[in-house]
PDB file of N, CA and C in Angstrom:
ATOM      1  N   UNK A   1     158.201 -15.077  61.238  1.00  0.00           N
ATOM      2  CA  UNK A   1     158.610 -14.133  62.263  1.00  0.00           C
ATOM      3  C   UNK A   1     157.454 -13.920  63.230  1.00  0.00           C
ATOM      4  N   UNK A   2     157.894 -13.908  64.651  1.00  0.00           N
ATOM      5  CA  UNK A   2     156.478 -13.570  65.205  1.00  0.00           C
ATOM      6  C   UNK A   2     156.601 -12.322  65.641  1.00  0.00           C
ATOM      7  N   UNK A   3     155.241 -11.834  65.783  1.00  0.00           N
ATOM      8  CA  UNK A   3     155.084 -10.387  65.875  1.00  0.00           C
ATOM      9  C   UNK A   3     155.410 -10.127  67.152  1.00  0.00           C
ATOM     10  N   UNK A   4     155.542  -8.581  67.636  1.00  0.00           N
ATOM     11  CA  UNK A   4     155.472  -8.596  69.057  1.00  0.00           C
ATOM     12  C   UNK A   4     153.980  -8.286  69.592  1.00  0.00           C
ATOM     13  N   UNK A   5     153.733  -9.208  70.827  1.00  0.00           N
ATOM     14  CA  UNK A   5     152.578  -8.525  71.597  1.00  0.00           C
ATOM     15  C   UNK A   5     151.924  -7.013  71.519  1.00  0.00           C
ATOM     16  N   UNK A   6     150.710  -6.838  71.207  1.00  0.00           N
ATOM     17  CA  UNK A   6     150.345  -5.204  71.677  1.00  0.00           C
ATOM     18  C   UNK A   6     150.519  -4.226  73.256  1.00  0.00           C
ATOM     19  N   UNK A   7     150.756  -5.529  73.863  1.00  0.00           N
ATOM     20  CA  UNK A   7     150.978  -4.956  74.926  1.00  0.00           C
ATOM     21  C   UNK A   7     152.426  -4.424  75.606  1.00  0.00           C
ATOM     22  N   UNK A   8     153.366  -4.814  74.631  1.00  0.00           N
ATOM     23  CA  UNK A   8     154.664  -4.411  74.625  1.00  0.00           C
ATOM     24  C   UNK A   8     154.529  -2.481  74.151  1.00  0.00           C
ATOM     25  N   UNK A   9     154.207  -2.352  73.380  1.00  0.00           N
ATOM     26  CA  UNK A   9     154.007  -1.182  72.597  1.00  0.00           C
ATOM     27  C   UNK A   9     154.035   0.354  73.884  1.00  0.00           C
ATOM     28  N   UNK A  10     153.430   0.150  74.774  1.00  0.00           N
ATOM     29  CA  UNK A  10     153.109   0.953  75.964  1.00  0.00           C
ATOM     30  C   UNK A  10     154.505   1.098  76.597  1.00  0.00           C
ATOM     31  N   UNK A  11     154.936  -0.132  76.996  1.00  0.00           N
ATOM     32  CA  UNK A  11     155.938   0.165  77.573  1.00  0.00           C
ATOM     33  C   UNK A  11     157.200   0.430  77.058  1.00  0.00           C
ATOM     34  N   UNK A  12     157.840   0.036  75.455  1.00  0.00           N
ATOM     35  CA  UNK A  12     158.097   1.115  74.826  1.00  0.00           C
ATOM     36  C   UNK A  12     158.282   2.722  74.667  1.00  0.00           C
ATOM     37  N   UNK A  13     156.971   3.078  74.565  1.00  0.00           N
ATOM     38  CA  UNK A  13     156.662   3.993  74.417  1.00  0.00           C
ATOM     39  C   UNK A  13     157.196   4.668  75.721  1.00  0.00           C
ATOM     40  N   UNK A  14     156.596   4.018  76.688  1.00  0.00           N
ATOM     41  CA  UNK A  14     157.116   4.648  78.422  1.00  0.00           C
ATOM     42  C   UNK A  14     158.436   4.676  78.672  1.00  0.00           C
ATOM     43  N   UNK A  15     158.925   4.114  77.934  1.00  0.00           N
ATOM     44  CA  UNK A  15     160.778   4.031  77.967  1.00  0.00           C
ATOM     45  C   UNK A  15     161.652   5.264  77.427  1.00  0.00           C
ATOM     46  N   UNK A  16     160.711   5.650  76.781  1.00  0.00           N
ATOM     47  CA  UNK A  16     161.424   7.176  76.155  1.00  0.00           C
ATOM     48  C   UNK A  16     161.627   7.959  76.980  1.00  0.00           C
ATOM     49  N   UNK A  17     162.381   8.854  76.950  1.00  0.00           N
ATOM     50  CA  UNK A  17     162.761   9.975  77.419  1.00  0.00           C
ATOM     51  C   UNK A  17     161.769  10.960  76.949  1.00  0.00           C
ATOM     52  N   UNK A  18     161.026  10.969  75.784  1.00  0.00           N
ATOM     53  CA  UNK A  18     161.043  11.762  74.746  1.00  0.00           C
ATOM     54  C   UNK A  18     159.449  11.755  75.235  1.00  0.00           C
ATOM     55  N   UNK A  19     158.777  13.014  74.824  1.00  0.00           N
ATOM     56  CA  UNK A  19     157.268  13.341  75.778  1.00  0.00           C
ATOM     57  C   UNK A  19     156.421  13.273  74.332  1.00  0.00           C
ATOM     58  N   UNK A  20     155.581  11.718  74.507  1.00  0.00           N
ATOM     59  CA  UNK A  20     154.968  11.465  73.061  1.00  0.00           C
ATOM     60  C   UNK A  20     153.324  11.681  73.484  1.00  0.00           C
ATOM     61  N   UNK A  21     152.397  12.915  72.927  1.00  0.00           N
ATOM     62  CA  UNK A  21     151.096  12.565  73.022  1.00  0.00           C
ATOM     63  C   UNK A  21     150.475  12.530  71.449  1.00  0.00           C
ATOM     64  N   UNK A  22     149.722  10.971  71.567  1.00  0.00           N
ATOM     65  CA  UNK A  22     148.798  10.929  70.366  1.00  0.00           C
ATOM     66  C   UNK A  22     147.494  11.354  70.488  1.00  0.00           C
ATOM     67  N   UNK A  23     146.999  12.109  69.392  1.00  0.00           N
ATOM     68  CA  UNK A  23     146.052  12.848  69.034  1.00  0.00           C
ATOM     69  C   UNK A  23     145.191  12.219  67.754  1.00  0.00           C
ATOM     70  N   UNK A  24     143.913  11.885  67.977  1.00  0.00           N
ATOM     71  CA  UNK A  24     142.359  11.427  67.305  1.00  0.00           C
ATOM     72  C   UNK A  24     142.347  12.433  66.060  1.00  0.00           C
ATOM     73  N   UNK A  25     141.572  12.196  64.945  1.00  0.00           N
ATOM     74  CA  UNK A  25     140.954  13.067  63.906  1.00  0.00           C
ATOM     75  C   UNK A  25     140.238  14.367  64.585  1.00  0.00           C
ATOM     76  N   UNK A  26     139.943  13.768  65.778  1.00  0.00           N
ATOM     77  CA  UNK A  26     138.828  14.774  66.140  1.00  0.00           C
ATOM     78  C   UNK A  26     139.694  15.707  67.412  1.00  0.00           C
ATOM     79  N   UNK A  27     140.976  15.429  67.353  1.00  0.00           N
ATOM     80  CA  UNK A  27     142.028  16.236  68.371  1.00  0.00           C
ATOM     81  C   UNK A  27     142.147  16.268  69.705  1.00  0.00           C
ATOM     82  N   UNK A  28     141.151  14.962  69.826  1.00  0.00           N
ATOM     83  CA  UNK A  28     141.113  14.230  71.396  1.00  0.00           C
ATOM     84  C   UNK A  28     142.417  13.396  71.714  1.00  0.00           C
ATOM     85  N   UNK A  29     143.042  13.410  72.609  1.00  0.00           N
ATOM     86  CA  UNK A  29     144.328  13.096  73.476  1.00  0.00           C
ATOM     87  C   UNK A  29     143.904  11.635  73.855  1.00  0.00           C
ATOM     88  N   UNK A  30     144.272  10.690  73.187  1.00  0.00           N
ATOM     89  CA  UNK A  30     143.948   9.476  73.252  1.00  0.00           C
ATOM     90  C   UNK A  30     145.601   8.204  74.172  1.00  0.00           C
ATOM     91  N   UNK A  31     146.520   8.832  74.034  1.00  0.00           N
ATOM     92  CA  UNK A  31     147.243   8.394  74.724  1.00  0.00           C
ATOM     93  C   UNK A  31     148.620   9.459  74.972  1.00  0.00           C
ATOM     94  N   UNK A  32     149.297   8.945  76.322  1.00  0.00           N
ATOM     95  CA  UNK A  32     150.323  10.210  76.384  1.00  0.00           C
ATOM     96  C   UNK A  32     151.296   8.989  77.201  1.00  0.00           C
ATOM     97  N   UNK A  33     152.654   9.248  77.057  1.00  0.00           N
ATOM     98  CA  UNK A  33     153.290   8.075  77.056  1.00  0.00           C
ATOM     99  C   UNK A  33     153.975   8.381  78.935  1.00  0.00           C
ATOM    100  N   UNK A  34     155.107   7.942  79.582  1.00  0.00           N
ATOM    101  CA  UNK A  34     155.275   8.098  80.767  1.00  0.00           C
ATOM    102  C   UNK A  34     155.899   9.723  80.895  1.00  0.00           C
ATOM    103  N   UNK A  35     156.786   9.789  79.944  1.00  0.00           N
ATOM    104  CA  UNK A  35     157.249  11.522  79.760  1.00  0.00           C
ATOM    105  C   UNK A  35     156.024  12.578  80.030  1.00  0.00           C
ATOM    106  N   UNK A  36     155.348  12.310  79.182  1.00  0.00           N
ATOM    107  CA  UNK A  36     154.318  13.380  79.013  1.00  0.00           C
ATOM    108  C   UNK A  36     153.555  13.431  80.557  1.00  0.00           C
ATOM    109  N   UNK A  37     153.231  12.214  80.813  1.00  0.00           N
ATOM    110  CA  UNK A  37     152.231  12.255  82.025  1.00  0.00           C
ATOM    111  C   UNK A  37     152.930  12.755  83.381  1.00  0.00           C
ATOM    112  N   UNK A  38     154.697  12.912  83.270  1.00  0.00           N
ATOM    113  CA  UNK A  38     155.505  13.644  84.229  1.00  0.00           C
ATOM    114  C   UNK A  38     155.255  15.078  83.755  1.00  0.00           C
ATOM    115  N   UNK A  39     155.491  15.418  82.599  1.00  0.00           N
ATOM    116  CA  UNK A  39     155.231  17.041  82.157  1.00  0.00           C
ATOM    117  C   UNK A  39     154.351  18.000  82.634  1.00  0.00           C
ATOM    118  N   UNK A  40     153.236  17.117  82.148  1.00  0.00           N
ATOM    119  CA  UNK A  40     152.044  17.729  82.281  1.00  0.00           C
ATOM    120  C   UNK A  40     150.988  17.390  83.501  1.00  0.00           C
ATOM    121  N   UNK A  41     151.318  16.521  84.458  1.00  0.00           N
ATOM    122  CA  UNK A  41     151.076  16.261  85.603  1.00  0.00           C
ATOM    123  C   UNK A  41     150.328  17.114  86.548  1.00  0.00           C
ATOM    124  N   UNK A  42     150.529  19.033  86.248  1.00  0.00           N
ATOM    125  CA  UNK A  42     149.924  19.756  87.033  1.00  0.00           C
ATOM    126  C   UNK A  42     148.035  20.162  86.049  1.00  0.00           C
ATOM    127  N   UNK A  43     148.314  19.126  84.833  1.00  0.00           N
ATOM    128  CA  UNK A  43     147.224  19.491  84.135  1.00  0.00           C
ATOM    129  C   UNK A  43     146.255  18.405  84.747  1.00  0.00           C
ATOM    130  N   UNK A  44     146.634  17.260  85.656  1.00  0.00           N
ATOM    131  CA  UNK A  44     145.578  16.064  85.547  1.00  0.00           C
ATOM    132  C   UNK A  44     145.895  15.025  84.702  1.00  0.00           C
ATOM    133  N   UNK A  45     144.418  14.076  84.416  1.00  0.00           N
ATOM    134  CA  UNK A  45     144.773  12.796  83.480  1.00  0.00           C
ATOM    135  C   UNK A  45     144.264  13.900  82.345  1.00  0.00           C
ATOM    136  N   UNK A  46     144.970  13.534  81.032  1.00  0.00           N
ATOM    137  CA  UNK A  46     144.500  14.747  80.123  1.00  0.00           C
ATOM    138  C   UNK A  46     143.706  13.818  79.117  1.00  0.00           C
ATOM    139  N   UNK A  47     144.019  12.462  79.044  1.00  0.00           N
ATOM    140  CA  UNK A  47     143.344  11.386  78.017  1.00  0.00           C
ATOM    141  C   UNK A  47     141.742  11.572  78.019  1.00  0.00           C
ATOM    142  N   UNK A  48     141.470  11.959  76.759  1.00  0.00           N
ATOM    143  CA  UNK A  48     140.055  11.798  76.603  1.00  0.00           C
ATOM    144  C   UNK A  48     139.835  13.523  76.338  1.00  0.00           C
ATOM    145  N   UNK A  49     140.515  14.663  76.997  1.00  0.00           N
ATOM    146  CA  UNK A  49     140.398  15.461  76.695  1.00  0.00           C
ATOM    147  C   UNK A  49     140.788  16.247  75.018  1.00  0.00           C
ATOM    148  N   UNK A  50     140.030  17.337  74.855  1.00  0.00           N
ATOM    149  CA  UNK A  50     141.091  18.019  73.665  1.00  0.00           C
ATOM    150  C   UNK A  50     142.526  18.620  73.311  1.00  0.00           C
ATOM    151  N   UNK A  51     143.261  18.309  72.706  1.00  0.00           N
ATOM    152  CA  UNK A  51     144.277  18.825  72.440  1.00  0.00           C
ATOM    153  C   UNK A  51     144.702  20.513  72.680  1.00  0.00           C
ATOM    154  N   UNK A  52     143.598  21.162  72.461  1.00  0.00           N
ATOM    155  CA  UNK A  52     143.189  22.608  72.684  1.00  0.00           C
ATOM    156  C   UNK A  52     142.737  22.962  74.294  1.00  0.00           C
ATOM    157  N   UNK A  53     142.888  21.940  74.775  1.00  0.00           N
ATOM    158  CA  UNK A  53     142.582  22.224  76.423  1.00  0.00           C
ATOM    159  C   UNK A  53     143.937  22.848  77.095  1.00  0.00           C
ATOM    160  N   UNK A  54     144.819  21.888  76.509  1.00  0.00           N
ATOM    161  CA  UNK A  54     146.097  22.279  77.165  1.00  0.00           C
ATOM    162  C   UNK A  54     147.225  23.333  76.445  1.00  0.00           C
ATOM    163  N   UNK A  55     146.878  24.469  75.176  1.00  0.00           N
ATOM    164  CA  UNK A  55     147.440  25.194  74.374  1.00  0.00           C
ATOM    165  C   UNK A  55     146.613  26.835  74.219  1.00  0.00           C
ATOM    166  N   UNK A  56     147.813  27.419  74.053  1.00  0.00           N
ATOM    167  CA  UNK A  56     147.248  28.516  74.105  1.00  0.00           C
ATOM    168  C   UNK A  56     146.248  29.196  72.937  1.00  0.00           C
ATOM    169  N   UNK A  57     145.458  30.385  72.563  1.00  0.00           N
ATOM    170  CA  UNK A  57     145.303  30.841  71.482  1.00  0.00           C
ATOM    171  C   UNK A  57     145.912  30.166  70.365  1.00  0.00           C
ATOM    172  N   UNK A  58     147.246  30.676  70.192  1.00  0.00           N
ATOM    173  CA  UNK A  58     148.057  31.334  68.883  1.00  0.00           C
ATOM    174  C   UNK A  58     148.357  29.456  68.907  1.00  0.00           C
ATOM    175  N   UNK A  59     148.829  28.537  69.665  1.00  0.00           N
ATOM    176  CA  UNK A  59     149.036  27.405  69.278  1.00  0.00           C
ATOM    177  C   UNK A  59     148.156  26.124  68.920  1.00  0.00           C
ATOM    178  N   UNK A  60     147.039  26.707  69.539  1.00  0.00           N
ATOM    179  CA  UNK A  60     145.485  25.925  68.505  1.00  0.00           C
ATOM    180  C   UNK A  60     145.510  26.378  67.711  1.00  0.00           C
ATOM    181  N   UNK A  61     145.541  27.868  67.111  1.00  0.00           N
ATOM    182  CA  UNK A  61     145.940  28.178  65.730  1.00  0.00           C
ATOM    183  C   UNK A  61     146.731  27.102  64.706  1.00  0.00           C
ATOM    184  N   UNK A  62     147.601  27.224  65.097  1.00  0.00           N
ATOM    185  CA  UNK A  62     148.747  26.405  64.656  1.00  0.00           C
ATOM    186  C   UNK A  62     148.688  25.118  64.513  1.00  0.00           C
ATOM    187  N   UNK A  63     148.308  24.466  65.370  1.00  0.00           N
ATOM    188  CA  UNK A  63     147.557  22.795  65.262  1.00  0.00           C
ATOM    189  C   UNK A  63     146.698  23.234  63.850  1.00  0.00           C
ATOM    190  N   UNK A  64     145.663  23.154  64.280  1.00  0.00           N
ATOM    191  CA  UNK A  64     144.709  23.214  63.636  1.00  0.00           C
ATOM    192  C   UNK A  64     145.449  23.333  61.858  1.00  0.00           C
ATOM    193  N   UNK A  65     146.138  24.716  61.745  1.00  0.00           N
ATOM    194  CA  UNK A  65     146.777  24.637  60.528  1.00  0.00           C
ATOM    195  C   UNK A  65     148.084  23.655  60.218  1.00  0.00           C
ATOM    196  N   UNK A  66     148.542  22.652  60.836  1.00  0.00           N
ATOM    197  CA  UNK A  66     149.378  21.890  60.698  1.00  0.00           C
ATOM    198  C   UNK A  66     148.717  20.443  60.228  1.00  0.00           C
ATOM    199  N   UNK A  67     147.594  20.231  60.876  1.00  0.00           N
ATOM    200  CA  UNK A  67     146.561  19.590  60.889  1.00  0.00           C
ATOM    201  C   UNK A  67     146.165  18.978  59.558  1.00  0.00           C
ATOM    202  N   UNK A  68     145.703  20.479  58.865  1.00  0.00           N
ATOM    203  CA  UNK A  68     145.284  20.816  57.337  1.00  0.00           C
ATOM    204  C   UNK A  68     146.234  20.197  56.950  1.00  0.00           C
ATOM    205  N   UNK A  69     148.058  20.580  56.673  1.00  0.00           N
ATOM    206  CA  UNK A  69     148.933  20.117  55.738  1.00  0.00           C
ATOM    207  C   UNK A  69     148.747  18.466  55.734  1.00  0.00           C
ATOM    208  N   UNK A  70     148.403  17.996  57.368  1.00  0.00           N
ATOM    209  CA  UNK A  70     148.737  16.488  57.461  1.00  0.00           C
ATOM    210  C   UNK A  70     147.712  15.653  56.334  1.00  0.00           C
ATOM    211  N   UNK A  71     146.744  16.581  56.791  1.00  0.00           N
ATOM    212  CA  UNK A  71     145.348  15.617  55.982  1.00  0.00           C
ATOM    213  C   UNK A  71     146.011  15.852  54.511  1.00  0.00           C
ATOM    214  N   UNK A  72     146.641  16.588  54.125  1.00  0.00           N
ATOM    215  CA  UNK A  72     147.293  16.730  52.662  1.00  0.00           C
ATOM    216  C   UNK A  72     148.292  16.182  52.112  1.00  0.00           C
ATOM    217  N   UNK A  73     149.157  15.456  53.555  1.00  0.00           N
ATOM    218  CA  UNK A  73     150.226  14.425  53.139  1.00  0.00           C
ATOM    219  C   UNK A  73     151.500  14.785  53.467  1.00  0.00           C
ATOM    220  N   UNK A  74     151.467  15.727  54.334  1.00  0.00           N
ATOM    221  CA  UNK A  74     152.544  15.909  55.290  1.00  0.00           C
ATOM    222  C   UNK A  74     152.607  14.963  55.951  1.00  0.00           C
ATOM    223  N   UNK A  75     153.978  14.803  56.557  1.00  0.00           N
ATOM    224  CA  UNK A  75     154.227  13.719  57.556  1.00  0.00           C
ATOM    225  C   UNK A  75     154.630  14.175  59.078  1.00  0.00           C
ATOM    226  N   UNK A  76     155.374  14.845  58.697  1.00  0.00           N
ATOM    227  CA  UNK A  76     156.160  15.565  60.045  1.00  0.00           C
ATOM    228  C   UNK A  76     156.152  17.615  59.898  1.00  0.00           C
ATOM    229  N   UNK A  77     156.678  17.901  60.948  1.00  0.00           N
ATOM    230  CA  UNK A  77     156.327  19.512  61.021  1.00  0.00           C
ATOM    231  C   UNK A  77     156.740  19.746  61.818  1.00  0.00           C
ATOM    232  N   UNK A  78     158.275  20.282  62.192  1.00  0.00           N
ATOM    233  CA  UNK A  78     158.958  21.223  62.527  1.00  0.00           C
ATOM    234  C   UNK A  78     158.138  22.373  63.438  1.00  0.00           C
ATOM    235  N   UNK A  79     157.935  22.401  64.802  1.00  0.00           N
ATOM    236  CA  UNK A  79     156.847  23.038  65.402  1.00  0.00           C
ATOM    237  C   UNK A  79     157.654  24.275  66.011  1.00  0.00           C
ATOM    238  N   UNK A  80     158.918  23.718  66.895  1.00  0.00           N
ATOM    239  CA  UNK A  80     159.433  24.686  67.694  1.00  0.00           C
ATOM    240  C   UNK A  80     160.693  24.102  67.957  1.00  0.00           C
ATOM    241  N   UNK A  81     161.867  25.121  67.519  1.00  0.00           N
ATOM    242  CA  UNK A  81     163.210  24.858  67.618  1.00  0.00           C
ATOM    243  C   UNK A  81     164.231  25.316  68.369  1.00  0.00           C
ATOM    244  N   UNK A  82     164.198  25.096  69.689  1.00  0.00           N
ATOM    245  CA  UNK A  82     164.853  26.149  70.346  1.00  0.00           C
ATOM    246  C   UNK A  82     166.601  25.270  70.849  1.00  0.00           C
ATOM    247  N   UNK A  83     167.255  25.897  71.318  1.00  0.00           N
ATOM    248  CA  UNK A  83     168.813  25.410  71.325  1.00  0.00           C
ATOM    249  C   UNK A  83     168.820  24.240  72.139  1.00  0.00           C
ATOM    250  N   UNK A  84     167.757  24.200  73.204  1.00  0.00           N
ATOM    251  CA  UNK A  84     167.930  22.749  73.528  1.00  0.00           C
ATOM    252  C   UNK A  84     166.769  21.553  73.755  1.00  0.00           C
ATOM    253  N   UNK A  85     165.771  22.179  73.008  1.00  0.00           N
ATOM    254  CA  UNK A  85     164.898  20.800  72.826  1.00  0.00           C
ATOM    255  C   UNK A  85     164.035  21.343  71.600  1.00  0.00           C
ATOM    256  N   UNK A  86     163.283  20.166  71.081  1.00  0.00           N
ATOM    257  CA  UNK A  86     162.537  20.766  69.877  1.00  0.00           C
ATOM    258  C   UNK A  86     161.027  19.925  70.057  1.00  0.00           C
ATOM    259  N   UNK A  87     159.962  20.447  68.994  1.00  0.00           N
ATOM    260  CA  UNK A  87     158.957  19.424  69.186  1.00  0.00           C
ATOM    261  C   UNK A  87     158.426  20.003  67.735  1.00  0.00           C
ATOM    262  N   UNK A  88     157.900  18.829  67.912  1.00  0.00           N
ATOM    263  CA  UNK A  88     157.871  17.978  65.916  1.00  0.00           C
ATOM    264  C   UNK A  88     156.164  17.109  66.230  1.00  0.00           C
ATOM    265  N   UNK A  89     155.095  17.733  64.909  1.00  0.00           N
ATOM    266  CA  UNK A  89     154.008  17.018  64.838  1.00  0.00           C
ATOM    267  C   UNK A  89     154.196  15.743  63.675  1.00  0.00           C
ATOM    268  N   UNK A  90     153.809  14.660  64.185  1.00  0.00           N
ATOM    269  CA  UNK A  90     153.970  13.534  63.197  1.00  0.00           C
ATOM    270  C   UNK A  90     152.344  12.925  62.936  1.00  0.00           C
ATOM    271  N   UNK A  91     152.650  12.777  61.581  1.00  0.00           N
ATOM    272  CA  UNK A  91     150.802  12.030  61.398  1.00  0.00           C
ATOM    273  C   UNK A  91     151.353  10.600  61.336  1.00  0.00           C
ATOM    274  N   UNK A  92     149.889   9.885  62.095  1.00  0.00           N
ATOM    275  CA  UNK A  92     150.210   8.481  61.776  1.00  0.00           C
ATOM    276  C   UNK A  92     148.895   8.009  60.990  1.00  0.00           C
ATOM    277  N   UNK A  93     149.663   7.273  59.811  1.00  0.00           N
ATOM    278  CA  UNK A  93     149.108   6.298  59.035  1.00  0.00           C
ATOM    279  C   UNK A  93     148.565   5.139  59.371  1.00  0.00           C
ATOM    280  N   UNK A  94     147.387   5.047  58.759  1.00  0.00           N
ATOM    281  CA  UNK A  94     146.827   3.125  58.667  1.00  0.00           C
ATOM    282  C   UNK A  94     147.674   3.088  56.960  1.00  0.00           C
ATOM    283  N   UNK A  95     147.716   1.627  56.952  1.00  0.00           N
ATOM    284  CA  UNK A  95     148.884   1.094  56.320  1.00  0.00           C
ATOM    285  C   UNK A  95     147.999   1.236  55.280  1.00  0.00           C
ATOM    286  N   UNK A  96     146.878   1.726  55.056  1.00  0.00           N
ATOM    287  CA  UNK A  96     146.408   2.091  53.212  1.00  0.00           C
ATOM    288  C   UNK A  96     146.402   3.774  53.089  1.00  0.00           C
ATOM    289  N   UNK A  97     147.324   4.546  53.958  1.00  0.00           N
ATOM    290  CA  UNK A  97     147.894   5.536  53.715  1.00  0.00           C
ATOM    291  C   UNK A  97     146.993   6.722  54.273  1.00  0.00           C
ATOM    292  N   UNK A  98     145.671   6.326  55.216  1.00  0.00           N
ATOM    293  CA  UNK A  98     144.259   6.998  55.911  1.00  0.00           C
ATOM    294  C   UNK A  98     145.191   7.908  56.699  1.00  0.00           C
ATOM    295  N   UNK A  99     144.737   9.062  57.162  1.00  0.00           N
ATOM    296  CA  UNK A  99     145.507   9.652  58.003  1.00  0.00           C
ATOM    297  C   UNK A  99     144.549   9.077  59.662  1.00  0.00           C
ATOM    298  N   UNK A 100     145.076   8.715  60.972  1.00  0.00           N
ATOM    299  CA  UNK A 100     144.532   8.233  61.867  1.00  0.00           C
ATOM    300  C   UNK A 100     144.678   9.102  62.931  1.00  0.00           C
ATOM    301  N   UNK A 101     145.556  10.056  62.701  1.00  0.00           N
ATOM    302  CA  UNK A 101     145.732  11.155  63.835  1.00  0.00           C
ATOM    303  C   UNK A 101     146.992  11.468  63.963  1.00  0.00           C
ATOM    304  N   UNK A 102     147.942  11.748  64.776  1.00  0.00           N
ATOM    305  CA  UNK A 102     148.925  12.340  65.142  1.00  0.00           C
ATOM    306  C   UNK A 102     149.839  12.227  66.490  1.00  0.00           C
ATOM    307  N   UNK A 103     150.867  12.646  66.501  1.00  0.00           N
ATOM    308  CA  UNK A 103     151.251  12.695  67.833  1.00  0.00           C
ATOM    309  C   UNK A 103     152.246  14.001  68.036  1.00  0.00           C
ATOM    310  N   UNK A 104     152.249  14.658  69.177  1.00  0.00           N
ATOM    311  CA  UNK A 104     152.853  15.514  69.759  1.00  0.00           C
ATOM    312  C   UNK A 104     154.484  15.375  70.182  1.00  0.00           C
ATOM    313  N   UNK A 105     155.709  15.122  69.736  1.00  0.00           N
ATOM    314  CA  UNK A 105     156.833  14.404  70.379  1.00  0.00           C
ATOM    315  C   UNK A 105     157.954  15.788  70.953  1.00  0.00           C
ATOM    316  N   UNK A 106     157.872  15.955  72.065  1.00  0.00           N
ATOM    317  CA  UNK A 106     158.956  17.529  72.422  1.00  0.00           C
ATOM    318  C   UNK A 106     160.366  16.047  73.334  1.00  0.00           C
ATOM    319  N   UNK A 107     161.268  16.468  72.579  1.00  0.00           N
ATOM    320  CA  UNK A 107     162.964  16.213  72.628  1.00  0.00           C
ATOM    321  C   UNK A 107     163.942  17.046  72.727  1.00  0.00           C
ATOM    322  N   UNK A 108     164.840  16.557  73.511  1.00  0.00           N
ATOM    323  CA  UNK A 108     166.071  17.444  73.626  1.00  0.00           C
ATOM    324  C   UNK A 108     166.798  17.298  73.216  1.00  0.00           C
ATOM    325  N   UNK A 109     167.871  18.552  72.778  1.00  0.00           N
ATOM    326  CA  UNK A 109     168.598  18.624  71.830  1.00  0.00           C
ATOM    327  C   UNK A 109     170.160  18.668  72.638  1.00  0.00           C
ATOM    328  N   UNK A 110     171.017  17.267  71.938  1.00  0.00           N
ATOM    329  CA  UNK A 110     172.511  17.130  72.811  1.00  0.00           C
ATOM    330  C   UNK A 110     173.239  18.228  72.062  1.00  0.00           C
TER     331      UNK A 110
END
């Protein structure tokens, strides 16, 4: 089977509807997909910055403690559920089960 290119992966990602930012161990904003960079657009390029740049108090709180569960083997986390969109923290794995960071995904709800 051949694999797909890495460079497919981006544009993927840019195809969503769905506003995906991945987040470093260290909670640096390492990529944000085409959604996000429409969202958050009045913030600038946010890549390279902290995750805590763009959140309030009470929701760096909340990272931070969601954070904890991931490094513990959580996968996903139910962040905010409202009637018509939601957003969900996901950890992503290296394939010997390392935690590598995370991503931010806010979706709407049909």
């Amino acid at each position: 089977m051949k694999s797909i290119d890495t460079e497919i992966f981006p544009q993927i990602l840019d195809s969503l509807n769905n506003v995906i930012v991945f987040v470093d161990n260290d909670h640096i904003i390492r990529y944000v997909n085409a959604a996000a960079r429409e969202k958050h657009a009045k913030l600038g390029d946010i890549i390279g910055k902290s995750i805590f740049f763009c959140h309030n108090e009470n929701s760096c709180r909340l990272i931070k403690e969601y954070y904890e569960k991931m490094k513990n083997g959580t996968d996903e986390i139910l962040v905010t559920a409202y009637d018509t969109y939601r957003v969900v923290m996901r950890s992503v794995r290296s394939t010997e089960g390392k935690l590598m960071g995370y991503y931010e995904k806010i979706y709407t709800v049909d």
